[in-house]
Protein backbone atom coordinates (compact mmCIF):
# COMPACT_ATOMS: atom_id res chain seq x y z
CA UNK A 1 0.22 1.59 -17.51
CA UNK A 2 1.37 0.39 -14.52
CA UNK A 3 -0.65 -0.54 -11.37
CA UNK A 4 0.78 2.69 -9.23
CA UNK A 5 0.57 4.87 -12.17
CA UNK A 6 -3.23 2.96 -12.72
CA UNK A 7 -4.18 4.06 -8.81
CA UNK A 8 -2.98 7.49 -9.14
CA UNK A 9 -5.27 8.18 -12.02
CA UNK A 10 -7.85 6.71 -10.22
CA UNK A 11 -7.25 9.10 -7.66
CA UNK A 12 -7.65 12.00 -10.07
CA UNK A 13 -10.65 10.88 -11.70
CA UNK A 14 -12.48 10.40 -8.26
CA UNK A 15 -11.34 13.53 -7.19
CA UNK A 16 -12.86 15.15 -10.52
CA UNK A 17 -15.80 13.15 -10.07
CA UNK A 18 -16.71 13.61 -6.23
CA UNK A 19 -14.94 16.66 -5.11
CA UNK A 20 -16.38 16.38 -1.68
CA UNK A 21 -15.12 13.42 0.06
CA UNK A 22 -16.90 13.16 3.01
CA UNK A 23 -18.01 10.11 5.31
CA UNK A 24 -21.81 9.90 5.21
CA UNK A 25 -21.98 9.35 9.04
CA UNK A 26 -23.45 12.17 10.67
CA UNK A 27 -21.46 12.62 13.89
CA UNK A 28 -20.66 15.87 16.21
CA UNK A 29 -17.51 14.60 18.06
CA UNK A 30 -14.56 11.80 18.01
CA UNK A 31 -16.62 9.65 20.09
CA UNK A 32 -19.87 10.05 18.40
CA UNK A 33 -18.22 8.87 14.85
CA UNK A 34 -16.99 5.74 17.07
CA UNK A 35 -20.39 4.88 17.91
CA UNK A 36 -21.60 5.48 14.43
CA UNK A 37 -19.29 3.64 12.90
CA UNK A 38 -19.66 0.40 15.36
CA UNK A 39 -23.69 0.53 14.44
CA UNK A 40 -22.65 1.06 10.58
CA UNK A 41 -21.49 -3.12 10.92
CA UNK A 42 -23.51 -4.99 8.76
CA UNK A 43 -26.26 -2.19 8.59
CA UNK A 44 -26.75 1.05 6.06
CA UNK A 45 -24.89 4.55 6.73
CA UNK A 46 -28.34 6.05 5.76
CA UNK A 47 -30.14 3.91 8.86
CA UNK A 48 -27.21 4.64 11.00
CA UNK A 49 -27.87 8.32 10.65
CA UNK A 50 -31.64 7.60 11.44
CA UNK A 51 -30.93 5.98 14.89
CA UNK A 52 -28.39 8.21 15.89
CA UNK A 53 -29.95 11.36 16.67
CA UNK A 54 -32.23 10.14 19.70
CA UNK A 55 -28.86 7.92 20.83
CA UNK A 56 -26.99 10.92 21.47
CA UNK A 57 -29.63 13.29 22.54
CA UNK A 58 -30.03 10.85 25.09
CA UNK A 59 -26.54 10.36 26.12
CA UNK A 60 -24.66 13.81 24.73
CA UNK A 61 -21.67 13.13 26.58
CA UNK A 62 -19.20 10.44 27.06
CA UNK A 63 -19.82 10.11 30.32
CA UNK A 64 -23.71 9.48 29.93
CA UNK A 65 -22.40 6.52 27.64
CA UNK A 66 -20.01 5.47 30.26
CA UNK A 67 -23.25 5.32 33.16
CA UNK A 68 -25.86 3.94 30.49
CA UNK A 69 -28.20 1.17 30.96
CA UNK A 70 -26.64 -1.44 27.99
CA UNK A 71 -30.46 -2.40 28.26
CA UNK A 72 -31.55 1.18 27.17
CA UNK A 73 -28.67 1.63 24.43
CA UNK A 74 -29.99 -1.82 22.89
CA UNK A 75 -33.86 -0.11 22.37
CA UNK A 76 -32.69 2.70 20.96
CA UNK A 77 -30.63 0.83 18.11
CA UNK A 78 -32.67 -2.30 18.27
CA UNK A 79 -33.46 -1.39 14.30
CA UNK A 80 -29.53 -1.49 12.81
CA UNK A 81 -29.01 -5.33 13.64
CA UNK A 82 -26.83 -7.05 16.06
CA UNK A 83 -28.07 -4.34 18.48
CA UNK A 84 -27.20 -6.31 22.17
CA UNK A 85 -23.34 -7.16 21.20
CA UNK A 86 -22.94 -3.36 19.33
CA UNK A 87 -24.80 -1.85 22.69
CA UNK A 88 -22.85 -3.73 24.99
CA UNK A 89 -19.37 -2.59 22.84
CA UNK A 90 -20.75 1.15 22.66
CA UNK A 91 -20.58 0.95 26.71
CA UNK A 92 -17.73 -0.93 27.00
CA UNK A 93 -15.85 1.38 24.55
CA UNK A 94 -17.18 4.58 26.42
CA UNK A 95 -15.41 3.32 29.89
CA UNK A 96 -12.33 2.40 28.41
CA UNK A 97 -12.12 5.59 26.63
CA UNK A 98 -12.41 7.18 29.97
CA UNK A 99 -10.35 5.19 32.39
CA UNK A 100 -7.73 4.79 29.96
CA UNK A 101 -7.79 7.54 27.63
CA UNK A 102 -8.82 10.20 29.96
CA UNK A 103 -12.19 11.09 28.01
CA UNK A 104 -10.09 11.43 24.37
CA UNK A 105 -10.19 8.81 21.83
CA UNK A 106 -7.14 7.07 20.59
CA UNK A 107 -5.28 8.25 17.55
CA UNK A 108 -3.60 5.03 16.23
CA UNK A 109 -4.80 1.93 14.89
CA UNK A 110 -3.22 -0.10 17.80
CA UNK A 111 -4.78 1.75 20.37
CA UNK A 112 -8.05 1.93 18.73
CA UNK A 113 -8.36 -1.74 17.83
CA UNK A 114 -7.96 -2.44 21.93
CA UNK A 115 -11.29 -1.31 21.94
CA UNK A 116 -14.42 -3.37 22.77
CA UNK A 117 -15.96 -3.85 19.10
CA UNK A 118 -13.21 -1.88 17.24
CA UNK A 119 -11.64 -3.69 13.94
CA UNK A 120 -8.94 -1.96 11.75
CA UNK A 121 -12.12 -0.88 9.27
CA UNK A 122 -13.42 2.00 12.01
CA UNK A 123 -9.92 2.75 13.31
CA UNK A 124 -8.88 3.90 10.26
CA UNK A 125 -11.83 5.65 9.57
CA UNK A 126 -11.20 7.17 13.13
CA UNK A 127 -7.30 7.89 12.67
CA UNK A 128 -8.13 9.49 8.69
CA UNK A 129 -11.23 11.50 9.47
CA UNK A 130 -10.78 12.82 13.15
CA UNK A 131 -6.91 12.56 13.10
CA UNK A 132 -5.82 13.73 9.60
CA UNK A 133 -3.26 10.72 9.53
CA UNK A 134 -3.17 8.64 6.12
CA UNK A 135 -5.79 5.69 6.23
CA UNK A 136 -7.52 2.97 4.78
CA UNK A 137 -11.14 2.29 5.64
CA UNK A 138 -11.50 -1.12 3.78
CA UNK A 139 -15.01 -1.23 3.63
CA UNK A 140 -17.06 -3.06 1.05
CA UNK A 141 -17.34 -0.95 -1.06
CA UNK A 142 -13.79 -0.12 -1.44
CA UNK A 143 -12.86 -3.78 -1.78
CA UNK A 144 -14.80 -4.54 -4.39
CA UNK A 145 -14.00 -1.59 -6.88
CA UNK A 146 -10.19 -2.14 -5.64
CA UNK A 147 -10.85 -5.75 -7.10
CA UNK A 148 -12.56 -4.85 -10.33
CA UNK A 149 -10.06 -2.18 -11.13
CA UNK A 150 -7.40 -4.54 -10.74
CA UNK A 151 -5.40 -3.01 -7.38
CA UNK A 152 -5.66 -6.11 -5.59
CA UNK A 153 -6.75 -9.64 -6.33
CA UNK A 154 -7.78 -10.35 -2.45
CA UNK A 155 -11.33 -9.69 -0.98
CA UNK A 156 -9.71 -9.66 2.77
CA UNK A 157 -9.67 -6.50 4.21
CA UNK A 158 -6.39 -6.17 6.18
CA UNK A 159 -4.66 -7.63 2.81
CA UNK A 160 -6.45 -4.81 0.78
CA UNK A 161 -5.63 -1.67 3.29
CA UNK A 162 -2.20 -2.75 3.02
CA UNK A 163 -1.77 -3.45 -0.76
CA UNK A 164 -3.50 0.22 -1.21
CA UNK A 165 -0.93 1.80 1.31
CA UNK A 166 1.38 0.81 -0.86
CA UNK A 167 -0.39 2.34 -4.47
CA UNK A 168 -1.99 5.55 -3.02
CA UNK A 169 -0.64 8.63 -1.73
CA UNK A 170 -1.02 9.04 2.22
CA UNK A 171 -1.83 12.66 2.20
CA UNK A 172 -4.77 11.58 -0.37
CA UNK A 173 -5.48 7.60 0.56
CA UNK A 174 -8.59 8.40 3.04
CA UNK A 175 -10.76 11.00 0.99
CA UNK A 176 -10.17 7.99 -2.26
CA UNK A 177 -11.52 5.37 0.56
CA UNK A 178 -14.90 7.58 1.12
CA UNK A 179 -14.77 8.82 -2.96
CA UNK A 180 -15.15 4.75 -3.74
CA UNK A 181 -18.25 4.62 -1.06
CA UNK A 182 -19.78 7.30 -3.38
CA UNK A 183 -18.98 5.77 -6.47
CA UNK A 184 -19.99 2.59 -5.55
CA UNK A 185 -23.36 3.57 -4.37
CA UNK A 186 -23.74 5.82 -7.56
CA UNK A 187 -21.78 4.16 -10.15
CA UNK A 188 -20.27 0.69 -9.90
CA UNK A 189 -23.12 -0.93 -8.16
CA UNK A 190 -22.82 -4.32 -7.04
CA UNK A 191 -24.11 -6.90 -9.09
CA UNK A 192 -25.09 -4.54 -11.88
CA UNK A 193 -21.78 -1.84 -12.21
CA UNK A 194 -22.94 0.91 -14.93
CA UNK A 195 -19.57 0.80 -16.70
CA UNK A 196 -20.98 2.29 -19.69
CA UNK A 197 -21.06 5.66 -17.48
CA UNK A 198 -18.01 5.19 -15.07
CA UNK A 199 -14.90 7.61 -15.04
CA UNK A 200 -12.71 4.96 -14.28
CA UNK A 201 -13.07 3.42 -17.15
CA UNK A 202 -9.68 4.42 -18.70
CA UNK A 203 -7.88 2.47 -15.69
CA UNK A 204 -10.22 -0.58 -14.69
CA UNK A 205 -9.20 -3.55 -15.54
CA UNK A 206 -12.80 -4.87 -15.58
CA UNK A 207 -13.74 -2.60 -18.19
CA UNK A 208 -10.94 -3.81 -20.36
CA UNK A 209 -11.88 -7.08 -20.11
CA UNK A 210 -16.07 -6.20 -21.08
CA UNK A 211 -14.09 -4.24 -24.25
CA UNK A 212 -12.18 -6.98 -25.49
């Protein structure tokens, strides 16, 4: 089977398999997923969603981000790591969204990535999930199973959302990004993938390598 025809099956199976493809940060608004997604770097969706709710119930609007104390943002996310460079990015982000924006957050990767703190990983995840445009959030967990399945032989990100643009559908390329992040929390762990229980079985090229 070839590698398109290999990712397009994937696609199906995933689909089967996690019919809701949604992104496990918990976010009201464009700008709120932006800040969830910056404190999501090298820290758990599931503590993300923990800090969060006190974060924006203290600053509900963009422009209570934009007048913050960077001192204040850094005690209220002080648990999710890295907190003074992500605080200081969260503000910095806020007033750039607002002086050059006017208040709305970008819709393209280019724009987006001018951002203070913003890599191609949470633009996409911006442009897919707020904008409906085709994306790839190259994320860990995305990289690795794209690796193990045989998609790409690369574990740098940029080289892996492109090599994916080119094997997935557009219309259907996000929800398999966010379908992976399930699987690979539920399924194809890392360090110890269950492959004796995976749907993807028929089209990893891992697998057919444990078989042999």
């Amino acid at each position: 089977m070839r590698k398109k025809d290999r990712a397009l099956r994937a696609v199906e199976l995933l689909e089967r398999e996690y019919p809701d493809a949604i992104c496990s940060l918990e976010a009201q608004s464009p700008f709120e997923l932006l800040v969830a997604t910056r404190l999501s770097a090298q820290c758990t969706d599931a503590r993300v969603n923990m800090i969060t709710p006190a974060l924006f119930a203290r600053y509900p609007t963009l422009d209570d981000f934009c007048e913050a104390d960077v001192r204040d943002v850094e005690e209220l996310i002080h648990s999710c790591g890295f907190f003074r460079q992500k605080a200081k990015d969260i503000v910095g982000m806020a007033n750039m969204v607002r002086e050059e924006y006017g208040g709305t957050v970008p819709d393209s990767i280019e724009e987006l990535t001018r951002l203070p703190g913003v890599g191609r990983k949470t633009a996409n995840l911006i442009v897919g999930d707020i904008y409906g445009k085709p994306a790839v959030v190259a994320d860990t967990h995305l990289i690795r199973i794209s690796n193990l399945l045989g998609f790409v032989k690369t574990k740098d990100p940029l080289k892996v959302e492109l090599e994916l643009k080119k094997l997935l559908p557009p219309e259907k390329s996000n929800d398999f990004c966010h379908r992976c992040v399930l699987h690979g929390r539920a399924v194809c762990i890392a360090r110890r993938p269950a492959c004796e229980r995976c749907v993807l079985g028929e089209v990893c090229a891992h697998y057919s390598h444990q078989a042999v």
